[in-house]
PDB file of N, CA and C in Angstrom:
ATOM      1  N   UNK A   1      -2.477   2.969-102.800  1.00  0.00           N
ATOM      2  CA  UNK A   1      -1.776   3.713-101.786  1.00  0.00           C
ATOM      3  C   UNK A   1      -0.397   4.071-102.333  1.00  0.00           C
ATOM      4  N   UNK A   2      -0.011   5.399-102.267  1.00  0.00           N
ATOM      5  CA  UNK A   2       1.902   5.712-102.362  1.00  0.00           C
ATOM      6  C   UNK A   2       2.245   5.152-101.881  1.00  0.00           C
ATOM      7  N   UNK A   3       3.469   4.818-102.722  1.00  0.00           N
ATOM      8  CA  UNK A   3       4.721   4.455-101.734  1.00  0.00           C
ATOM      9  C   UNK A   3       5.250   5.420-101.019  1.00  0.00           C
ATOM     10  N   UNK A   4       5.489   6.576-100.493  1.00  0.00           N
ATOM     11  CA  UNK A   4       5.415   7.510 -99.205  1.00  0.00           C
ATOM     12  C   UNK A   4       4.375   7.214 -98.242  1.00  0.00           C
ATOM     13  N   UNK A   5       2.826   7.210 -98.285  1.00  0.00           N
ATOM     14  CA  UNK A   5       1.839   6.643 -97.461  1.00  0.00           C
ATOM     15  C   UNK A   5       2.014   5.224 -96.954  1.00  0.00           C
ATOM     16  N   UNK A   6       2.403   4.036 -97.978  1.00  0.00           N
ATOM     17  CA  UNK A   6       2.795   3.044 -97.433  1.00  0.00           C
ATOM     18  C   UNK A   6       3.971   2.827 -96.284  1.00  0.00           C
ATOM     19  N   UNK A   7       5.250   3.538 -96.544  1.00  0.00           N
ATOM     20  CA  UNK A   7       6.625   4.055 -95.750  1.00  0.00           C
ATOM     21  C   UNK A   7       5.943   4.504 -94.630  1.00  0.00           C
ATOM     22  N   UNK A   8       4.770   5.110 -94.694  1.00  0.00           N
ATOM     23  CA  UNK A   8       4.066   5.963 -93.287  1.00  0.00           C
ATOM     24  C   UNK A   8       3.977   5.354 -92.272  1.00  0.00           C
ATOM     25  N   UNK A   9       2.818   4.298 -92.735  1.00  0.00           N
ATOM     26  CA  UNK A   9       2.269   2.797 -92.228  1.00  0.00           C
ATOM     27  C   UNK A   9       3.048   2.158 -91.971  1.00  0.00           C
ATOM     28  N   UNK A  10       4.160   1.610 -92.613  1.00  0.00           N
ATOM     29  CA  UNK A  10       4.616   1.093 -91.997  1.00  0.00           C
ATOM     30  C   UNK A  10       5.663   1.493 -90.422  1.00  0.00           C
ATOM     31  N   UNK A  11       6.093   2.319 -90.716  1.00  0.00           N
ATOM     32  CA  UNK A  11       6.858   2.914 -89.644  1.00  0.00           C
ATOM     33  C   UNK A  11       6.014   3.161 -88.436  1.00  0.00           C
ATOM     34  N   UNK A  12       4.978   3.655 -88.598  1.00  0.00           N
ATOM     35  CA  UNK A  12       3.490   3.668 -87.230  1.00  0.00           C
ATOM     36  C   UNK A  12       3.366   2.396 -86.650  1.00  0.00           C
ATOM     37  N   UNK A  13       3.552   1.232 -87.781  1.00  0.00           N
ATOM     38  CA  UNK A  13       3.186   0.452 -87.261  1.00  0.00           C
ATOM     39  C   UNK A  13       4.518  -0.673 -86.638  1.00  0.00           C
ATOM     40  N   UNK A  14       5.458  -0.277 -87.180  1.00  0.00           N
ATOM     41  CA  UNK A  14       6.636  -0.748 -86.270  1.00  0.00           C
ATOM     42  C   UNK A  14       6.802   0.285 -84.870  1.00  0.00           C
ATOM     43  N   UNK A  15       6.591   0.989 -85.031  1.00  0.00           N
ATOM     44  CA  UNK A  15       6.787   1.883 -83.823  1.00  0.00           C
ATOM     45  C   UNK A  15       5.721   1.480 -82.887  1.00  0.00           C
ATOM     46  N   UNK A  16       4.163   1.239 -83.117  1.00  0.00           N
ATOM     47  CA  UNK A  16       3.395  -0.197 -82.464  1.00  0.00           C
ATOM     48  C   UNK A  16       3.754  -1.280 -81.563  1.00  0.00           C
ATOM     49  N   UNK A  17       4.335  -1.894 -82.450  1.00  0.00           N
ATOM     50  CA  UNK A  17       4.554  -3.097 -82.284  1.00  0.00           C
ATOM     51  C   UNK A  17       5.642  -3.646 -81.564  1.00  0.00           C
ATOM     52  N   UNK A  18       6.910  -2.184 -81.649  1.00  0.00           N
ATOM     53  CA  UNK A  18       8.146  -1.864 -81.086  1.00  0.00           C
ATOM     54  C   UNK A  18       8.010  -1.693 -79.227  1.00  0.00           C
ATOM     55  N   UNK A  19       6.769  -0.580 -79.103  1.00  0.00           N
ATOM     56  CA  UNK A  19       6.243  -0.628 -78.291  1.00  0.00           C
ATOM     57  C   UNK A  19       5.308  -1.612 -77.101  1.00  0.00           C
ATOM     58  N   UNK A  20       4.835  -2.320 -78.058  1.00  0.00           N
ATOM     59  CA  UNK A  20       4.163  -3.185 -77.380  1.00  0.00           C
ATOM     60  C   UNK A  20       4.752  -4.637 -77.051  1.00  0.00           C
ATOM     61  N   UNK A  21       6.155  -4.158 -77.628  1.00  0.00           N
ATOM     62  CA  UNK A  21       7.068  -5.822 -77.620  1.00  0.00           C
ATOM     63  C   UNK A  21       8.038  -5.406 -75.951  1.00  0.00           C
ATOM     64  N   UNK A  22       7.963  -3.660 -76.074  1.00  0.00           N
ATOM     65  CA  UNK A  22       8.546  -3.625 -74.918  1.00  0.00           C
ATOM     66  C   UNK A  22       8.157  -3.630 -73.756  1.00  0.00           C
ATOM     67  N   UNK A  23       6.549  -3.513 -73.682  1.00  0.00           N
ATOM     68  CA  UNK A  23       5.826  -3.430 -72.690  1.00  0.00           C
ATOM     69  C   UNK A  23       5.895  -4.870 -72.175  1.00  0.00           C
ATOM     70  N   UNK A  24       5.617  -6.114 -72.941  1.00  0.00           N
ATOM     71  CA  UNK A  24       5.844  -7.232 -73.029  1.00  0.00           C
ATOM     72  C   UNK A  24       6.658  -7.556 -72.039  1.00  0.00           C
ATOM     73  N   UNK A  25       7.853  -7.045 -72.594  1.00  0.00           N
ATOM     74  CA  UNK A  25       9.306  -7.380 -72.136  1.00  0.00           C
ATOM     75  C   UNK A  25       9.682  -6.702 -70.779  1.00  0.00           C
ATOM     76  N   UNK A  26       9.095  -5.478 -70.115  1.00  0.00           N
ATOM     77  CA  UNK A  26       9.089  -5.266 -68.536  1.00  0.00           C
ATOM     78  C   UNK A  26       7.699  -6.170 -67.948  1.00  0.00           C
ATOM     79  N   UNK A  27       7.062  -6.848 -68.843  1.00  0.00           N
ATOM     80  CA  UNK A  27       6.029  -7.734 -67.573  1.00  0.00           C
ATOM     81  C   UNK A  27       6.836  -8.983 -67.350  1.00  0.00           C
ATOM     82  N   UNK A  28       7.665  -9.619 -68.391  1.00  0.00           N
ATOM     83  CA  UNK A  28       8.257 -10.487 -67.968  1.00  0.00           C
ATOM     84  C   UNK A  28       9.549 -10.335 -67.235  1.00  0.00           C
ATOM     85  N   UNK A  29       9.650  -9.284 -67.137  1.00  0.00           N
ATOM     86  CA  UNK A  29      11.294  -9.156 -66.429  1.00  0.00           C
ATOM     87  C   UNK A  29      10.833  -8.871 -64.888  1.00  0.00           C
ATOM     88  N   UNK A  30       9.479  -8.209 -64.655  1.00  0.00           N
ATOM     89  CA  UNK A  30       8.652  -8.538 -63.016  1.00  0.00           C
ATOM     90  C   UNK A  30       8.926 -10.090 -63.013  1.00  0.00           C
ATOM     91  N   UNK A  31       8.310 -10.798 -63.907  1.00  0.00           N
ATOM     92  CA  UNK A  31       7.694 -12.113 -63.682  1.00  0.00           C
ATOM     93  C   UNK A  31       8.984 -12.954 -63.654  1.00  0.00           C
ATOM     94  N   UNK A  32       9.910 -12.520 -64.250  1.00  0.00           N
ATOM     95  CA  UNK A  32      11.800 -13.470 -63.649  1.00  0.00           C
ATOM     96  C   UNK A  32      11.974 -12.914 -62.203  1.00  0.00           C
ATOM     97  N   UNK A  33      11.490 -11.594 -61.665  1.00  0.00           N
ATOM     98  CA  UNK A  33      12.276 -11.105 -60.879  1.00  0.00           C
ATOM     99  C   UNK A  33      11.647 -12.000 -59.699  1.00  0.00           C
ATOM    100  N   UNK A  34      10.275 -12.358 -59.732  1.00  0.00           N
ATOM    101  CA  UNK A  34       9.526 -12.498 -58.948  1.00  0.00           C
ATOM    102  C   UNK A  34       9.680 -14.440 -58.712  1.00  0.00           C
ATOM    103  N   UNK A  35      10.266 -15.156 -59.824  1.00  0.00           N
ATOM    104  CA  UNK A  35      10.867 -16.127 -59.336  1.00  0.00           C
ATOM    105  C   UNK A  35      12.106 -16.653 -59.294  1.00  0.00           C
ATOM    106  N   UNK A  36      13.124 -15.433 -59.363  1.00  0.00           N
ATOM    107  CA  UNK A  36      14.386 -15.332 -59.165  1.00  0.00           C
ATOM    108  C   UNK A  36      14.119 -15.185 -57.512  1.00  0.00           C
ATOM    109  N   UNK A  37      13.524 -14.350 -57.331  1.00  0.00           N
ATOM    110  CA  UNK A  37      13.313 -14.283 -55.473  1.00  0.00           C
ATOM    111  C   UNK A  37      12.740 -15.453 -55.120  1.00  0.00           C
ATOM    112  N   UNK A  38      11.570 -16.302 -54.805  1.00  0.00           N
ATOM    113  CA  UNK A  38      11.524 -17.467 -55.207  1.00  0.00           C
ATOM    114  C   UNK A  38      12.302 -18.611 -55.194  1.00  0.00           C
ATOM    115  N   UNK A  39      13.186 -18.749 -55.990  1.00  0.00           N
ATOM    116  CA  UNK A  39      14.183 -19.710 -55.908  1.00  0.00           C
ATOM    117  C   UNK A  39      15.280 -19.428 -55.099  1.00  0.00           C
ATOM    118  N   UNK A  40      15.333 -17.995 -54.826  1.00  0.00           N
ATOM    119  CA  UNK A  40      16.473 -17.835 -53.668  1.00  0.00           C
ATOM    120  C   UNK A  40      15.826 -18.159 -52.583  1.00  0.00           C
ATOM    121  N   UNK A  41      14.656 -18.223 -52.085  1.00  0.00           N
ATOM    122  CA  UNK A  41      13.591 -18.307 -50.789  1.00  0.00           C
ATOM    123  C   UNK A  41      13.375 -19.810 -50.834  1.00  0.00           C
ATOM    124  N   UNK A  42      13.376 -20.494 -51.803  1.00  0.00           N
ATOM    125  CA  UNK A  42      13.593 -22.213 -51.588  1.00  0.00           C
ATOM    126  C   UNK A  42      14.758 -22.326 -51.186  1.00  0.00           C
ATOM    127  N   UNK A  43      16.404 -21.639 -52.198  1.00  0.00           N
ATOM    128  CA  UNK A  43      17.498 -22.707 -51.403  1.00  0.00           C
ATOM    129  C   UNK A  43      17.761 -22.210 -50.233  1.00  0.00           C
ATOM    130  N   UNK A  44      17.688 -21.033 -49.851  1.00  0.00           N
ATOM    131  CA  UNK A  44      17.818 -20.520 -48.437  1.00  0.00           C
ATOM    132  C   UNK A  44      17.016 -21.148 -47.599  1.00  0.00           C
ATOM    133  N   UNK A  45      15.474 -21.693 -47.567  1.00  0.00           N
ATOM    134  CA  UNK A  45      14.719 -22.452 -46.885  1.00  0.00           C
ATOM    135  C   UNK A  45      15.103 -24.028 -46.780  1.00  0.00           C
ATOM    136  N   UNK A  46      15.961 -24.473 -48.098  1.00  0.00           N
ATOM    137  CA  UNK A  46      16.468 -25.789 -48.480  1.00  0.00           C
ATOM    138  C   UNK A  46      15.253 -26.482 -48.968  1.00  0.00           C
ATOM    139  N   UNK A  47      14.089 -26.031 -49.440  1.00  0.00           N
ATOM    140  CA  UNK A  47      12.857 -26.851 -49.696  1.00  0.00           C
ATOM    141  C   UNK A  47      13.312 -26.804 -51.232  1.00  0.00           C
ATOM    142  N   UNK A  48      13.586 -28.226 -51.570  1.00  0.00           N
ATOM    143  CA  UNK A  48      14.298 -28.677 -52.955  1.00  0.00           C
ATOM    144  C   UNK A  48      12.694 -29.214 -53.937  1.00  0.00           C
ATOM    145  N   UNK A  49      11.864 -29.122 -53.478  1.00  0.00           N
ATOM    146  CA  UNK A  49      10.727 -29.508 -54.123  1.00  0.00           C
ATOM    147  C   UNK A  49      10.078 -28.775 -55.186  1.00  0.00           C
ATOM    148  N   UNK A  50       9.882 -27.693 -55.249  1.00  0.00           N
ATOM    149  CA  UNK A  50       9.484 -26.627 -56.285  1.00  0.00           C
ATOM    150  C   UNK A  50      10.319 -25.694 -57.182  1.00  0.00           C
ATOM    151  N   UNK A  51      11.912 -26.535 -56.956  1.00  0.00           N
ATOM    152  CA  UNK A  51      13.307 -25.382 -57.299  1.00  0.00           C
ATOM    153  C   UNK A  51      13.212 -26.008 -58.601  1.00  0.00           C
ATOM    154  N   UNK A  52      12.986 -27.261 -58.951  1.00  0.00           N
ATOM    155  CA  UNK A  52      12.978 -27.835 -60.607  1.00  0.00           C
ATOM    156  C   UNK A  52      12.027 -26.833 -61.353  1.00  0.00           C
ATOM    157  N   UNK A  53      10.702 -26.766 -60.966  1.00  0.00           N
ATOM    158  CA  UNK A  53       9.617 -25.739 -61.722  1.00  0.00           C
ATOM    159  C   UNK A  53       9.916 -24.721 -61.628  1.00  0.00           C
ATOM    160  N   UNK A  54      10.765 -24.115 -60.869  1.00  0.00           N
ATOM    161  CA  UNK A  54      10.900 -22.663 -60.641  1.00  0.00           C
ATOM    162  C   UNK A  54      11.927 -22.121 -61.821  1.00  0.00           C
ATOM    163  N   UNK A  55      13.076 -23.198 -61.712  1.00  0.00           N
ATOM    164  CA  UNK A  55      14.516 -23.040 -62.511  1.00  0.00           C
ATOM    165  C   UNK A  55      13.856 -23.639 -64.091  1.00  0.00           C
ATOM    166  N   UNK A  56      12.768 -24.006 -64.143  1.00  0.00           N
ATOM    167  CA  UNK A  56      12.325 -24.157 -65.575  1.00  0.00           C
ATOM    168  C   UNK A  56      11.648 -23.122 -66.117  1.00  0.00           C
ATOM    169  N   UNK A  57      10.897 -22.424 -65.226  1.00  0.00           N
ATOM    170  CA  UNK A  57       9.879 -21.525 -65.853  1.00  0.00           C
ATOM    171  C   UNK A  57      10.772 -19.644 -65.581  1.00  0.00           C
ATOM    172  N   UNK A  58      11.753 -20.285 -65.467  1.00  0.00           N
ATOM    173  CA  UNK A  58      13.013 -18.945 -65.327  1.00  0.00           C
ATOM    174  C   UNK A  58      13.499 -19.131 -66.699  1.00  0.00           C
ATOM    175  N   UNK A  59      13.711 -20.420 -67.064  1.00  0.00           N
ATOM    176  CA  UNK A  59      14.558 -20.644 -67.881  1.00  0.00           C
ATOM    177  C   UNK A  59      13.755 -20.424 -69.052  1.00  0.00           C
ATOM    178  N   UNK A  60      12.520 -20.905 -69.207  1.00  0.00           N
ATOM    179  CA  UNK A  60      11.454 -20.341 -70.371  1.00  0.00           C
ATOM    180  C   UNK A  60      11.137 -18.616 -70.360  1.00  0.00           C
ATOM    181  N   UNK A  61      11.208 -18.337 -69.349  1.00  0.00           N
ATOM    182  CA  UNK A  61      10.840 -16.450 -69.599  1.00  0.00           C
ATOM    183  C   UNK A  61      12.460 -15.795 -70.157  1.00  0.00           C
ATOM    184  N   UNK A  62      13.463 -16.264 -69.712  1.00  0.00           N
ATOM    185  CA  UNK A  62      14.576 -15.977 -70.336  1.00  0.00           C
ATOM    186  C   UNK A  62      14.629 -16.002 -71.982  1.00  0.00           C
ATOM    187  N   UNK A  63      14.465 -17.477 -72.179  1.00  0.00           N
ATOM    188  CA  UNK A  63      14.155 -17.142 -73.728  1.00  0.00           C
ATOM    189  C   UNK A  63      12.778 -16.638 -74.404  1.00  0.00           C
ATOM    190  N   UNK A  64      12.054 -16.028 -73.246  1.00  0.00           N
ATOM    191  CA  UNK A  64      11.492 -15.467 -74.229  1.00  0.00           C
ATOM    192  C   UNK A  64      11.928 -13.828 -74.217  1.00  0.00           C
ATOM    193  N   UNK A  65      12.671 -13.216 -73.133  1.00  0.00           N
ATOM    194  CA  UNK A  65      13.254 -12.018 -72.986  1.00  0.00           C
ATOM    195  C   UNK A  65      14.370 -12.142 -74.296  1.00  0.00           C
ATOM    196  N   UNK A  66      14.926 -13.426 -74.581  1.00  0.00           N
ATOM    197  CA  UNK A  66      15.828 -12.985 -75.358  1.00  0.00           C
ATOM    198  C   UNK A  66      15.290 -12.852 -76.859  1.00  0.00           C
ATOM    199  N   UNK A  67      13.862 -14.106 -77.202  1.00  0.00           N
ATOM    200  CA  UNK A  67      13.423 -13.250 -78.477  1.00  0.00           C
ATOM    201  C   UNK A  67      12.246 -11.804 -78.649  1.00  0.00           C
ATOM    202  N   UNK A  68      12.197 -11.531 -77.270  1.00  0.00           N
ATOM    203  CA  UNK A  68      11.782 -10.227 -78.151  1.00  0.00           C
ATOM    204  C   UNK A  68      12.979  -9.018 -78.080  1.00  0.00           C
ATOM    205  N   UNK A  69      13.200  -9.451 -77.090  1.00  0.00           N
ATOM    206  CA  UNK A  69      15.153  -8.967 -77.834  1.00  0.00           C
ATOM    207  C   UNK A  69      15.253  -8.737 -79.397  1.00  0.00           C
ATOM    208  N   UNK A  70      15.259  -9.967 -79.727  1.00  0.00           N
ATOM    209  CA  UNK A  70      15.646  -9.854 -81.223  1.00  0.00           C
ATOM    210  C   UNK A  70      14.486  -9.277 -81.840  1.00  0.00           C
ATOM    211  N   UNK A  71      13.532  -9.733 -81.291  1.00  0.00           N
ATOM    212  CA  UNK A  71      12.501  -9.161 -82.330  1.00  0.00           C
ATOM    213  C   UNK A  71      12.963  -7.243 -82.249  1.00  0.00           C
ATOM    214  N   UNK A  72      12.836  -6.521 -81.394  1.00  0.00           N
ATOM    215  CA  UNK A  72      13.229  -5.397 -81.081  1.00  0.00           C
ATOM    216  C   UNK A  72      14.295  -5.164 -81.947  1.00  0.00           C
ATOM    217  N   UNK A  73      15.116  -5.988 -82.103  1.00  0.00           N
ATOM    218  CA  UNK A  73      16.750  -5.380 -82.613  1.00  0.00           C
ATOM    219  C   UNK A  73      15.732  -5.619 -83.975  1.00  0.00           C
ATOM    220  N   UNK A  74      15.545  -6.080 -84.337  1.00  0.00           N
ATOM    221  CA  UNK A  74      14.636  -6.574 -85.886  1.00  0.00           C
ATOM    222  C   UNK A  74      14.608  -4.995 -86.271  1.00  0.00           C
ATOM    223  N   UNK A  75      13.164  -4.910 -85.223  1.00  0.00           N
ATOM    224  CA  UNK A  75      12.281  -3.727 -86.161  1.00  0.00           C
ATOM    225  C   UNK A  75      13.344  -2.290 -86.019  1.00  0.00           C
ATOM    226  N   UNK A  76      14.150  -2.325 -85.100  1.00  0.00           N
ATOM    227  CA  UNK A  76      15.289  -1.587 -84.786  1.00  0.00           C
ATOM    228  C   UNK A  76      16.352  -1.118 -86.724  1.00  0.00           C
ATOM    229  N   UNK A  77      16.554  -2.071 -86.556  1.00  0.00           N
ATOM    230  CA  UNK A  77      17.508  -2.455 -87.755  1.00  0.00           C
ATOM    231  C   UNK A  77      16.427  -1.877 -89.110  1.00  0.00           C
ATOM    232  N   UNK A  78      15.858  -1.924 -89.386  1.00  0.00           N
ATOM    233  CA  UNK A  78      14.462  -2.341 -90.172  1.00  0.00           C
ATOM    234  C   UNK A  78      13.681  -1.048 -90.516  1.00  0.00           C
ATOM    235  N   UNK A  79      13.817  -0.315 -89.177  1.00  0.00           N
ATOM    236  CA  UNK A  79      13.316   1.503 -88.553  1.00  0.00           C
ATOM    237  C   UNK A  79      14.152   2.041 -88.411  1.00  0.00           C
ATOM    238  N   UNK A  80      15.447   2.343 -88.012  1.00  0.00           N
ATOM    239  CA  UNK A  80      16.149   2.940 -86.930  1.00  0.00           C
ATOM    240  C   UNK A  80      15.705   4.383 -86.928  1.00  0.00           C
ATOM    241  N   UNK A  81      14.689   5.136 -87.591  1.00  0.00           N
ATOM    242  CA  UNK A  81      13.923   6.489 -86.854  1.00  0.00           C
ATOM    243  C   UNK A  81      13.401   6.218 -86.006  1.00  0.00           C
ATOM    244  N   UNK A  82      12.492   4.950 -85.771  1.00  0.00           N
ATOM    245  CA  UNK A  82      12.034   4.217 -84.955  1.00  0.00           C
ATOM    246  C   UNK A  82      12.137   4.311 -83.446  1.00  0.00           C
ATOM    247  N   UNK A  83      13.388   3.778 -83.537  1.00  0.00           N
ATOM    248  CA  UNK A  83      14.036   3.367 -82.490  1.00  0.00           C
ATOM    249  C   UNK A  83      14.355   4.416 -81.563  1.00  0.00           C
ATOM    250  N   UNK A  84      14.350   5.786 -82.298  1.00  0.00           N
ATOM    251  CA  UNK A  84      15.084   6.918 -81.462  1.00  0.00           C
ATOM    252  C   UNK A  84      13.776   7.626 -80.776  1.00  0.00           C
ATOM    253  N   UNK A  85      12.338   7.390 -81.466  1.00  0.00           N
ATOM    254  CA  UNK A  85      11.320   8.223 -81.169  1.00  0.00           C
ATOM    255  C   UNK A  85      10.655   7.640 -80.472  1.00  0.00           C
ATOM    256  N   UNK A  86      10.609   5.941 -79.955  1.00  0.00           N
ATOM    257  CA  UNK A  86       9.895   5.831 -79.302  1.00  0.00           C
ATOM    258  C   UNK A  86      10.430   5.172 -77.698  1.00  0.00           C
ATOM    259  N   UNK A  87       9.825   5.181 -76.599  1.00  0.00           N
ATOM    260  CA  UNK A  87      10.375   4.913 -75.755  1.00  0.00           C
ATOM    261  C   UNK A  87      11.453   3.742 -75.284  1.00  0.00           C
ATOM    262  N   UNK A  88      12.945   3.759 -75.117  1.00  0.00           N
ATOM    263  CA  UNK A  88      13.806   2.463 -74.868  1.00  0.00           C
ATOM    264  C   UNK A  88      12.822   1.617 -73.690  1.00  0.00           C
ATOM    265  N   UNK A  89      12.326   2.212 -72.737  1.00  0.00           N
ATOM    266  CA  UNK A  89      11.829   1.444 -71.689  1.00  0.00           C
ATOM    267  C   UNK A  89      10.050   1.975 -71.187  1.00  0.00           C
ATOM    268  N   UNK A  90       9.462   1.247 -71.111  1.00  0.00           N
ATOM    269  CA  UNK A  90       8.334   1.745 -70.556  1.00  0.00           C
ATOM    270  C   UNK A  90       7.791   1.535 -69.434  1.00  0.00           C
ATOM    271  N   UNK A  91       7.283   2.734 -69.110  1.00  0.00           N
ATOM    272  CA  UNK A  91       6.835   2.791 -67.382  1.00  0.00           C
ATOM    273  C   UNK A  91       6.227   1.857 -67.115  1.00  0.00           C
ATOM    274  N   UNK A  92       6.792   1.241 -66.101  1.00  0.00           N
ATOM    275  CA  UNK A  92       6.368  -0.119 -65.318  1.00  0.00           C
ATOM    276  C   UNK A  92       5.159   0.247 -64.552  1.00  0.00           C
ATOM    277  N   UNK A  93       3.811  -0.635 -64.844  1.00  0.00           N
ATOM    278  CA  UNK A  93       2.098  -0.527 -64.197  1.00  0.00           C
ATOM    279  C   UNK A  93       2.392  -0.734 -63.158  1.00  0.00           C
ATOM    280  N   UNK A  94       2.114   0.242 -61.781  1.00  0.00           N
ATOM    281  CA  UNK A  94       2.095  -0.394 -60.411  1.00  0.00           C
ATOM    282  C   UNK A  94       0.108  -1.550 -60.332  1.00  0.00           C
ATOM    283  N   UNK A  95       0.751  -2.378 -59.557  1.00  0.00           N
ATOM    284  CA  UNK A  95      -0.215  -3.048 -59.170  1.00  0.00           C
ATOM    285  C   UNK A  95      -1.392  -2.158 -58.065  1.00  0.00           C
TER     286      UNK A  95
END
């Protein structure tokens, strides 16, 4: 394979993967939003029983928002044609 054909591939395939890290990244930002509400609906209710699991599994989708963050800034840095051609945000799936 050229090295121009290879440069091809690869860029298709960061632009992939760029994509699919962001799609990723609006299902989990539903899935904080949805127990960010949640934990406001426990302390407002005062039911202190499910606010530990709630404030943990917030706290795990956070870091994972923040590494595909990086991963993004990665292929960002890595592409930056990339970055300009393919979508910053992608349309959120209605249920």
């Amino acid at each position: 394979m050229s090295e121009h054909a290879q440069t091809v591939a690869d860029a298709a395939q960061a632009a992939y993967f760029r994509l699919r890290l962001l799609h990723e990244r609006c299902d989990l930002a539903a899935m904080l939003a949805k127990h960010t509400k949640g934990l406001t609906r426990c302390m407002t209710e005062r039911d202190m029983r499910p606010m530990s699991d709630i404030r943990r599994h917030i706290r795990t989708i956070e870091r994972e928002l923040q590494s595909i963050d990086r991963m993004v800034e990665a292929l960002d840095d890595r592409f930056p044609d990339q970055a300009a051609t393919t979508e910053s945000e992608p349309t959120r799936r209605r249920a």
